[in-house]
C-alpha atoms as a PDB file:
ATOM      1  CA  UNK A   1      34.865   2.883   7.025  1.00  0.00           C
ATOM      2  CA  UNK A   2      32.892   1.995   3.862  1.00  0.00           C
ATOM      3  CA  UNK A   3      31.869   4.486   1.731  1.00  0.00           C
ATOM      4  CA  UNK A   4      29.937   4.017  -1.859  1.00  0.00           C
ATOM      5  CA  UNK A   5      30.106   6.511  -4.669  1.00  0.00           C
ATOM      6  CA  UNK A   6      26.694   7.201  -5.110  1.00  0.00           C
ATOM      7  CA  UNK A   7      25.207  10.266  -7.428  1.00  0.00           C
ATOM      8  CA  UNK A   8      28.218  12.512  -6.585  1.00  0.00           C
ATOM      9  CA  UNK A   9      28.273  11.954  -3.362  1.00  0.00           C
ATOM     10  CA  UNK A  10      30.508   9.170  -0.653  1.00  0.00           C
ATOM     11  CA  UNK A  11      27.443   7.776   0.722  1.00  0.00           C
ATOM     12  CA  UNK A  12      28.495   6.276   3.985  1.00  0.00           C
ATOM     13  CA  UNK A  13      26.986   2.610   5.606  1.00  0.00           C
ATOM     14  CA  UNK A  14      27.534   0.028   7.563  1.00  0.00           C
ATOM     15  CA  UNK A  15      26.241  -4.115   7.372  1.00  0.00           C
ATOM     16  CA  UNK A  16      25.701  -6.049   9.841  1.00  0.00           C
ATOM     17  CA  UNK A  17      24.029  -9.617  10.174  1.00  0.00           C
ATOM     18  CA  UNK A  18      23.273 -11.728   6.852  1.00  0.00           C
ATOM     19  CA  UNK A  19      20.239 -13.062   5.068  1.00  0.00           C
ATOM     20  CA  UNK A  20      17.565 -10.749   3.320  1.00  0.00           C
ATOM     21  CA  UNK A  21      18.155  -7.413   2.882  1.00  0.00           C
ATOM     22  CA  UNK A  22      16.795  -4.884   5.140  1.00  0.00           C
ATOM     23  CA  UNK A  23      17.670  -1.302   4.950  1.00  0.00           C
ATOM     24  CA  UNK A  24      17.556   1.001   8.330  1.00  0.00           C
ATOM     25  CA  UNK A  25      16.845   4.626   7.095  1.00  0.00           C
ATOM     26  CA  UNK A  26      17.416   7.221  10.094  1.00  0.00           C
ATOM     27  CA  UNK A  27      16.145  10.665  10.511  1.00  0.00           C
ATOM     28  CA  UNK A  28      16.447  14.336   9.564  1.00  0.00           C
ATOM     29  CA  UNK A  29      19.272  15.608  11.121  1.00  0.00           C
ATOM     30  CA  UNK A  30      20.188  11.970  12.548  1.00  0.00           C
ATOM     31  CA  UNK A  31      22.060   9.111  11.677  1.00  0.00           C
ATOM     32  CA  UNK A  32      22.405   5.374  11.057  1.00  0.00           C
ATOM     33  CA  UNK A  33      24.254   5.581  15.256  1.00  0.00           C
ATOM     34  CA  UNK A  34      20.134   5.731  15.747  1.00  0.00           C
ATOM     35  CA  UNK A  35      19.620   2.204  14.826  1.00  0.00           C
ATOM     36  CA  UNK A  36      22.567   1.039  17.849  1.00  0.00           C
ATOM     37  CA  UNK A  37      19.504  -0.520  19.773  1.00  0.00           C
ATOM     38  CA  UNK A  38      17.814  -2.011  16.888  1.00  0.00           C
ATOM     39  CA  UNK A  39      20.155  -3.645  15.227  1.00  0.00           C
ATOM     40  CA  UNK A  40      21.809  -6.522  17.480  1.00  0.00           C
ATOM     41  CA  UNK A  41      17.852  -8.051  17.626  1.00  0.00           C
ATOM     42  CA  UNK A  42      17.278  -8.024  13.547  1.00  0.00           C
ATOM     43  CA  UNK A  43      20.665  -8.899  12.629  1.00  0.00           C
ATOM     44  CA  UNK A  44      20.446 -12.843  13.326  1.00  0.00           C
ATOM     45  CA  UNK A  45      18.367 -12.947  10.569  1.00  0.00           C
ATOM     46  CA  UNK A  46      18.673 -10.257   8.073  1.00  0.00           C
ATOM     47  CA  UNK A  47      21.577  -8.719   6.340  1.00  0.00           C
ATOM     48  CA  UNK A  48      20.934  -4.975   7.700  1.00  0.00           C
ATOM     49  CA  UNK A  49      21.697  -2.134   5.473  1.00  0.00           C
ATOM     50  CA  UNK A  50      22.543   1.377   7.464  1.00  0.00           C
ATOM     51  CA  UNK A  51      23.019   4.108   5.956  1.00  0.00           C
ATOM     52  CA  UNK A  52      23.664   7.735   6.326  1.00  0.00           C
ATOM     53  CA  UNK A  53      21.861  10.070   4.223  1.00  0.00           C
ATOM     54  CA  UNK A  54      23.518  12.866   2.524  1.00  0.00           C
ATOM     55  CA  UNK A  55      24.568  15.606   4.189  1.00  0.00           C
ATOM     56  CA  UNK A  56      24.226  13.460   7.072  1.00  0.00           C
ATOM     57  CA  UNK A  57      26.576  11.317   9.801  1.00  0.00           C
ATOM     58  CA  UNK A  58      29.658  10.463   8.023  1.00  0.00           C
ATOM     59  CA  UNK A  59      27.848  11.045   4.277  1.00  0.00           C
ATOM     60  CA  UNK A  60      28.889  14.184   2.031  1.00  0.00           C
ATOM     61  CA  UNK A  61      26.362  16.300   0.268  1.00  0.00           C
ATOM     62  CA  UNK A  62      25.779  19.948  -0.682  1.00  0.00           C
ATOM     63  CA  UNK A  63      22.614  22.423   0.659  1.00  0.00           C
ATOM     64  CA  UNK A  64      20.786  22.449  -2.544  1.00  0.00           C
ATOM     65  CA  UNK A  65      20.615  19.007  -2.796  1.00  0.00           C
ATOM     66  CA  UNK A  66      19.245  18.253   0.678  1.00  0.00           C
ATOM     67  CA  UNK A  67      15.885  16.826  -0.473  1.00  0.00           C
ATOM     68  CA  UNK A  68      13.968  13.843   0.297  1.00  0.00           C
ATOM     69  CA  UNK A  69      13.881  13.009  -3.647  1.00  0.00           C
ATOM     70  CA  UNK A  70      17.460  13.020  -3.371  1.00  0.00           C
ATOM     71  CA  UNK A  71      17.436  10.466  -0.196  1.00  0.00           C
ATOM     72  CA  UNK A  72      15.793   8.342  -2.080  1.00  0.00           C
ATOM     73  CA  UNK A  73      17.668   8.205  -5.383  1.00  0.00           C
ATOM     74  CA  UNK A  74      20.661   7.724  -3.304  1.00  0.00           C
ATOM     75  CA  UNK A  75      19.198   4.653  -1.451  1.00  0.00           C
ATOM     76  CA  UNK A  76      18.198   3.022  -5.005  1.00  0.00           C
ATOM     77  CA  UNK A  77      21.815   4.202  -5.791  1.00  0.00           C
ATOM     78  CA  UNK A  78      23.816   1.991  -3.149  1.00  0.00           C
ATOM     79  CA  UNK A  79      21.157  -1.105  -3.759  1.00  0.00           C
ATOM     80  CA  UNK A  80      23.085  -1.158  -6.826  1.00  0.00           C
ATOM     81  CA  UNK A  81      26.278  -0.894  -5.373  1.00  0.00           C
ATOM     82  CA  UNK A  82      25.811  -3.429  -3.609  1.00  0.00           C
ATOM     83  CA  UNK A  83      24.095  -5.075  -6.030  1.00  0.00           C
ATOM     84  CA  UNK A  84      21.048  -5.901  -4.325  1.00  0.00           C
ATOM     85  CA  UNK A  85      17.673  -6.530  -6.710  1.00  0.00           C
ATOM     86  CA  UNK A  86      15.480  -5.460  -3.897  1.00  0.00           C
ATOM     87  CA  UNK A  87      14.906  -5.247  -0.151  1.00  0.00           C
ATOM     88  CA  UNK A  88      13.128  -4.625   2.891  1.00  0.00           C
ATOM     89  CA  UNK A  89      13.222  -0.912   3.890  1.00  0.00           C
ATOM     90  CA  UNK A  90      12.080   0.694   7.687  1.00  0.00           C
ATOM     91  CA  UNK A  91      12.470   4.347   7.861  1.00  0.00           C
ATOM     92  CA  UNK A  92      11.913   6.737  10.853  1.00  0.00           C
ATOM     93  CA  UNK A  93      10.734  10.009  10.472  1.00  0.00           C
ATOM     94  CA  UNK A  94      12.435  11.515   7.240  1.00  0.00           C
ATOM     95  CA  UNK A  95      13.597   8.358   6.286  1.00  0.00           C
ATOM     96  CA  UNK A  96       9.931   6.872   5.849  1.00  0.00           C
ATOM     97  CA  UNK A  97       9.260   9.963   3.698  1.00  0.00           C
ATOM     98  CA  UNK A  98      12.031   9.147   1.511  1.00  0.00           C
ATOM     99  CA  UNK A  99      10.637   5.840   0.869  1.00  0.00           C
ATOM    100  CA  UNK A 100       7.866   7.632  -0.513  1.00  0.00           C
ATOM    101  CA  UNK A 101       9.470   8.418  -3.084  1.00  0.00           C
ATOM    102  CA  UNK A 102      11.104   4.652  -3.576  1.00  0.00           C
ATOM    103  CA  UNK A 103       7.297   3.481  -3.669  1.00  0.00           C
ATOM    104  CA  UNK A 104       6.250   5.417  -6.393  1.00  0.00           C
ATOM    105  CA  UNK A 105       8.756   5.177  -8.294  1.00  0.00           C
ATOM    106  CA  UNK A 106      10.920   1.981  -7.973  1.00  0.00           C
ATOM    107  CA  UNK A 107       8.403  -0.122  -6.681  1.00  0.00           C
ATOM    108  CA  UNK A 108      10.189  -3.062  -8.170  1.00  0.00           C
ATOM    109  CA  UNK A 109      13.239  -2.431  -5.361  1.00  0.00           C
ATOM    110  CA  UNK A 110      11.002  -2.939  -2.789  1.00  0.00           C
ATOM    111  CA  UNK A 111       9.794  -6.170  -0.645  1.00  0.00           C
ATOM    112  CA  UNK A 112       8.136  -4.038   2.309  1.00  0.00           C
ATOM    113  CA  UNK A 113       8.446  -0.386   3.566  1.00  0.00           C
ATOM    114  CA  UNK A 114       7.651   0.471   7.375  1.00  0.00           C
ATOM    115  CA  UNK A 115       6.892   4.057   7.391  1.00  0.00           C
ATOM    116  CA  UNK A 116       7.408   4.691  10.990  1.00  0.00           C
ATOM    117  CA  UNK A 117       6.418   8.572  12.576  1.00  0.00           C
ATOM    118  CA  UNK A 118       6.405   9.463   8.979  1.00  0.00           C
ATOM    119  CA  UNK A 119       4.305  11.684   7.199  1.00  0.00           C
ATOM    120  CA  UNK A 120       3.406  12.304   3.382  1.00  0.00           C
ATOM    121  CA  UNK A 121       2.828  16.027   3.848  1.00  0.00           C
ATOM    122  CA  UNK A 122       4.245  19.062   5.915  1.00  0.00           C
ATOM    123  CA  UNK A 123       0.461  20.640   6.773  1.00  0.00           C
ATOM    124  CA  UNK A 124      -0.217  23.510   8.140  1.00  0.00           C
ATOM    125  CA  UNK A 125       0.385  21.818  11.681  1.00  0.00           C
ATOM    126  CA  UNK A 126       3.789  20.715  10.849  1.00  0.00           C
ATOM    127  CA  UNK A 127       5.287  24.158   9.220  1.00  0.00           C
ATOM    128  CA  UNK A 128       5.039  26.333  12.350  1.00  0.00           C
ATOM    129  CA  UNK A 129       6.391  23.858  14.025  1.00  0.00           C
ATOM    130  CA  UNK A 130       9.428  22.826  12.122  1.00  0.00           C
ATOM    131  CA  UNK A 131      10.670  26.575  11.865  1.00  0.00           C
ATOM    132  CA  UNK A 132      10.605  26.999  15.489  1.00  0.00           C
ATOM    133  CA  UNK A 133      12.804  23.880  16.263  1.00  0.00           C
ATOM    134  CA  UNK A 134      14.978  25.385  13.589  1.00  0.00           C
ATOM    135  CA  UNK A 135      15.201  28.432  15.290  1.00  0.00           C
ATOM    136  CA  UNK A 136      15.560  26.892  18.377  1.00  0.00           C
ATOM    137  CA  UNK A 137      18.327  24.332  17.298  1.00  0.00           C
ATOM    138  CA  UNK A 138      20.026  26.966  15.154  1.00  0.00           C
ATOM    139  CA  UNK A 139      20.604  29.386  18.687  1.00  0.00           C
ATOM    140  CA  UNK A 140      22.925  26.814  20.156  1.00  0.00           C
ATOM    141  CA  UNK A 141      25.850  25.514  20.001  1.00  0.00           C
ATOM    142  CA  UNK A 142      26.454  22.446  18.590  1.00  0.00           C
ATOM    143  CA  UNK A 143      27.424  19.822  21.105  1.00  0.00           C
ATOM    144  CA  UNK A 144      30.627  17.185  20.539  1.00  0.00           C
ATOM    145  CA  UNK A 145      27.224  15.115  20.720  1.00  0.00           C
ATOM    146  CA  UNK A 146      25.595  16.835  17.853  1.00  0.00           C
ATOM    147  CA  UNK A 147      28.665  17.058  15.650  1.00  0.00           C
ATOM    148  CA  UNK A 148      29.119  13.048  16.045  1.00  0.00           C
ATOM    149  CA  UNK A 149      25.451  12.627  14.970  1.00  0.00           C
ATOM    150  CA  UNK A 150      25.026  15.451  12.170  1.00  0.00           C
ATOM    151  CA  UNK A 151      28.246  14.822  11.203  1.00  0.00           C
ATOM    152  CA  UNK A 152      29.882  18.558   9.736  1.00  0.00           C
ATOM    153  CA  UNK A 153      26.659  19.530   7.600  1.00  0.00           C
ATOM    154  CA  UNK A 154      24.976  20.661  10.991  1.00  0.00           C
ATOM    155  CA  UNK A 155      24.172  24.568   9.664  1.00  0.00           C
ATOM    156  CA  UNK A 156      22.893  23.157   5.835  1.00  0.00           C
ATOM    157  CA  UNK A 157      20.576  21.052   7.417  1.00  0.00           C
ATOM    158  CA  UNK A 158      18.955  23.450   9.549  1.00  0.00           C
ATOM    159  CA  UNK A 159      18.730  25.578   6.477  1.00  0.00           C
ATOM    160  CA  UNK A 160      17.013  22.676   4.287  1.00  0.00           C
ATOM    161  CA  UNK A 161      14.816  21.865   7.063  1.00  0.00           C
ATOM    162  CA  UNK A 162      13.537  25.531   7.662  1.00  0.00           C
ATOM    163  CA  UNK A 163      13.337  25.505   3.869  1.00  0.00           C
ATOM    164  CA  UNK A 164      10.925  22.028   3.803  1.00  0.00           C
ATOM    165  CA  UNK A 165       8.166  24.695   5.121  1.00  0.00           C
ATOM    166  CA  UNK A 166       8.196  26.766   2.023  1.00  0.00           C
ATOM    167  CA  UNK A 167       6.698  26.539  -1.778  1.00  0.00           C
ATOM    168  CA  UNK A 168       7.185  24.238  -3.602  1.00  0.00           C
ATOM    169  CA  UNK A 169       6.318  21.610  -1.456  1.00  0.00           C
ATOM    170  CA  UNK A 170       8.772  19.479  -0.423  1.00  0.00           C
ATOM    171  CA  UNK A 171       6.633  16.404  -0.213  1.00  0.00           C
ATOM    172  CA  UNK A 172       3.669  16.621  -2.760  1.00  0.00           C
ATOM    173  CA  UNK A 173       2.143  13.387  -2.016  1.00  0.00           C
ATOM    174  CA  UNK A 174      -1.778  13.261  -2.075  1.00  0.00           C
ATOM    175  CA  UNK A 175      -3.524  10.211  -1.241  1.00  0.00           C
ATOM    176  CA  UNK A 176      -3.906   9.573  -4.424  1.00  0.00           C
ATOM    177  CA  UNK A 177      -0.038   9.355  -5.274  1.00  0.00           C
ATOM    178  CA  UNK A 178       0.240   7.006  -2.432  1.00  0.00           C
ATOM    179  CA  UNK A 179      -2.409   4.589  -3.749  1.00  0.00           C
ATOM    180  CA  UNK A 180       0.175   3.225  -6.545  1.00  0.00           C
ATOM    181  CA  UNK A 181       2.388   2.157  -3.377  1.00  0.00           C
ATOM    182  CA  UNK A 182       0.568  -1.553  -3.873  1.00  0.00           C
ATOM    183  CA  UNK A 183       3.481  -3.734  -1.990  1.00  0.00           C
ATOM    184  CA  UNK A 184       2.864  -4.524   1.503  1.00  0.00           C
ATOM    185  CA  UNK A 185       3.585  -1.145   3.892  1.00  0.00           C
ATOM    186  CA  UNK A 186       3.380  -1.021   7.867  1.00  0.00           C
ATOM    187  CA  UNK A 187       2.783   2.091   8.753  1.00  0.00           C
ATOM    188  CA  UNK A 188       3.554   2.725  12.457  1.00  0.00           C
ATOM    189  CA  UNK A 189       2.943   5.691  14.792  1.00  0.00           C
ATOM    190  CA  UNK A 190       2.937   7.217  18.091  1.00  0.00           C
ATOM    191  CA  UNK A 191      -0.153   8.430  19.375  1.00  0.00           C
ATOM    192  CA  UNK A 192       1.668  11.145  21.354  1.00  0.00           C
ATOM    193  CA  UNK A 193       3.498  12.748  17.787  1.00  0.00           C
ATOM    194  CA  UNK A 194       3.043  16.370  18.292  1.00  0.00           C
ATOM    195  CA  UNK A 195       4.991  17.307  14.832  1.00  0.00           C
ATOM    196  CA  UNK A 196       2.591  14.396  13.019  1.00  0.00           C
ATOM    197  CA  UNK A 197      -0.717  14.361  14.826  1.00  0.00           C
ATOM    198  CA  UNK A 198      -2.669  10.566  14.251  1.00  0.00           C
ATOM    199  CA  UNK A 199      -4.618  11.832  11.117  1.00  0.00           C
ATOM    200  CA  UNK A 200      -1.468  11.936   9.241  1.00  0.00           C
ATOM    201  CA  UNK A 201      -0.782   7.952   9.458  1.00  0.00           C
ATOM    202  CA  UNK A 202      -4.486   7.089   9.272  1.00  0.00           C
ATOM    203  CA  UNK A 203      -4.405   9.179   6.035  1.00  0.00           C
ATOM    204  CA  UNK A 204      -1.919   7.629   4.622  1.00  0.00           C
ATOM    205  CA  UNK A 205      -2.747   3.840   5.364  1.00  0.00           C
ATOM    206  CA  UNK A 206      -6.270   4.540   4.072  1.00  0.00           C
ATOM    207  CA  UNK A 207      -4.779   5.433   0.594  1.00  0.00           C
ATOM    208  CA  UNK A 208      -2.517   2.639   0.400  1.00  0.00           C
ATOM    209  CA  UNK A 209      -3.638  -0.200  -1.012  1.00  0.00           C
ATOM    210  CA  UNK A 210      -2.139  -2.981   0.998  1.00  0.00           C
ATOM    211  CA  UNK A 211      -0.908  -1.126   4.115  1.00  0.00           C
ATOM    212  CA  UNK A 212      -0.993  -1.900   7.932  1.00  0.00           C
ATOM    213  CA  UNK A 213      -1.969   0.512  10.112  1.00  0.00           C
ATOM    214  CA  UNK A 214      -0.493   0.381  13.903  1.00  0.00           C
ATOM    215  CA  UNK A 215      -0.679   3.231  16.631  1.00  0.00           C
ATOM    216  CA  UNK A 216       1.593   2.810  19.811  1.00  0.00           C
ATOM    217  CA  UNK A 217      -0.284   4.174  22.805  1.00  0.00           C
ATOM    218  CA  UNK A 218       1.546   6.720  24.666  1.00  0.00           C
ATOM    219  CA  UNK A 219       4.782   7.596  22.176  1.00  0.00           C
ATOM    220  CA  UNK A 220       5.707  10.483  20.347  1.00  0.00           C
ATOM    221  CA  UNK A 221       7.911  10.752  17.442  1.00  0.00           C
ATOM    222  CA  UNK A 222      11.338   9.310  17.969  1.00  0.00           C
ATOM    223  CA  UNK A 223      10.046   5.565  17.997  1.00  0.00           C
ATOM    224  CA  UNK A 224      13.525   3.599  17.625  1.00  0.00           C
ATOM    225  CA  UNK A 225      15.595   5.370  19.924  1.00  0.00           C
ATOM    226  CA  UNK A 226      12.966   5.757  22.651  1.00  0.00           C
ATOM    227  CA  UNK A 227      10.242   3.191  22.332  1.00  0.00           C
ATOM    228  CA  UNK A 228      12.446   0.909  21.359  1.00  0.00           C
ATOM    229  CA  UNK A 229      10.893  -2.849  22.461  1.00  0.00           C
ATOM    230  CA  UNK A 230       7.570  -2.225  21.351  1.00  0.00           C
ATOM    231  CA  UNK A 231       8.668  -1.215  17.914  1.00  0.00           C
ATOM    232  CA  UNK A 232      10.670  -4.436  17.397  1.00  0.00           C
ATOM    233  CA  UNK A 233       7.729  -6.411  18.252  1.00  0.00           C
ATOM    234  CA  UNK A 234       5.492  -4.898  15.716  1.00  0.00           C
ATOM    235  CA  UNK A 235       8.043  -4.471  13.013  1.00  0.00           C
ATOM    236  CA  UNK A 236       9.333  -8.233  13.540  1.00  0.00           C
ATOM    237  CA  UNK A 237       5.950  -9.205  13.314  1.00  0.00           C
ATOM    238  CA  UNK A 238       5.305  -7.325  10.114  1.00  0.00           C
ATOM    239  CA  UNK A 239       8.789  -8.887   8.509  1.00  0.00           C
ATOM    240  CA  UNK A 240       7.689 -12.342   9.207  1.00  0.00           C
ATOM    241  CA  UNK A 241       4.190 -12.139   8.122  1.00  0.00           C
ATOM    242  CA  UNK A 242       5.658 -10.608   4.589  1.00  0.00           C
ATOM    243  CA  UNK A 243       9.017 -13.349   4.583  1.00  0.00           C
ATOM    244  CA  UNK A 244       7.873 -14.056   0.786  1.00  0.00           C
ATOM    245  CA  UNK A 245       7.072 -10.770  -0.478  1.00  0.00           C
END
């Protein structure tokens, strides 16, 4: 199983398929197994990067450093292990925010993001919300299920992601931080996201400069796993509208 040394940590990922390089980010608490459905139809023509973030999957990492600023550096991190200049990114969920930090500040990595059920802030709608499926998720058991996905950081995370709800924020994007994002950015949402209500991804595409903005009628907030065909067909689309960026 391939592992890269990246920022102290074995930063594990898979390839699959050849051609440009796209990069698959999963979500909190998730891990690249969420891609399984996207990947045979993308592969054909790109060379797909999946990762798992620290702390997550089959990836090491340590509480304190559970951070989306740390996601990020560590994606930037195997690009140059594997020496790739720059590359198409989609993340879901956590994974999108991380590639808000990417955009502002190694633009020059990046040939498109997809920002899918991601948000650049957790609001005052988001907070109450995230403890209580920490609490919740905390009161079980993990499952053979859950131990496969989280991989053996399953208590840490729950910790970091109670913590995301406290001072200092963990993601201090305003719009106008996201307005120096200027490369092409889809970003893609369910109109039935309770955790990121539809303001959230107008917000955001309305401060980015030369963002998409698409809302998928009737899905909430795990788009890849769940809603699977319709967010290939927008995604693709994006890709091959952006083939020369």
């Amino acid at each position: 199983m391939p592992h890269a040394p990246v920022n102290g940590i074995q930063m594990y990922y898979e390839e699959h398929g050849s051609g440009i390089p796209l990069v698959l980010i999963h979500g909190f608490m998730g891990s690249g197994k969420v891609w399984e459905k996207i990947i045979p139809a993308l592969m054909p023509r790109y060379r797909l990067i999946v990762p798992d973030l620290r702390a997550h999957g089959r990836s090491t990492g340590t509480r304190e450093t559970i951070h989306h600023s740390y996601f990020a550096e560590d994606l930037v991190g195997l690009l140059d292990y594997l020496s790739i200049p720059r590359a198409h990114f989609i993340g879901s969920s956590s994974g999108g925010m991380s590639l808000l930090y990417i955009g502002t500040r190694h633009q020059e990595r990046i040939r498109t993001l997809t920002l899918a059920c991601a948000t650049h802030t957790f609001d005052d709608h988001a907070k109450p919300l995230m403890r209580k499926h920490a609490d919740e998720s905390e009161s079980h058991h993990p499952t053979e299920a859950d131990r496969q996905m989280h991989g053996p950081y399953y208590k840490e995370l729950l910790d970091a992601f109670r913590g995301f709800t406290m001072d200092p924020p963990e993601l201090p994007f305003t719009p106008e931080d996201l307005r120096a994002i200027t490369r092409p950015v889809l970003v893609l949402h369910g109109d039935r996201d309770t955790l990121f209500p539809v303001y959230i991804p107008v917000t955001m595409y309305q401060a980015m400069l030369n963002a998409e903005l698409c809302i998928l009628p009737n899905c909430g907030h795990s788009l890849p796993g769940q809603y699977t065909d319709l967010f290939l067909v927008v995604t693709t689309q994006f890709l091959e509208r952006h083939a020369e960026a």
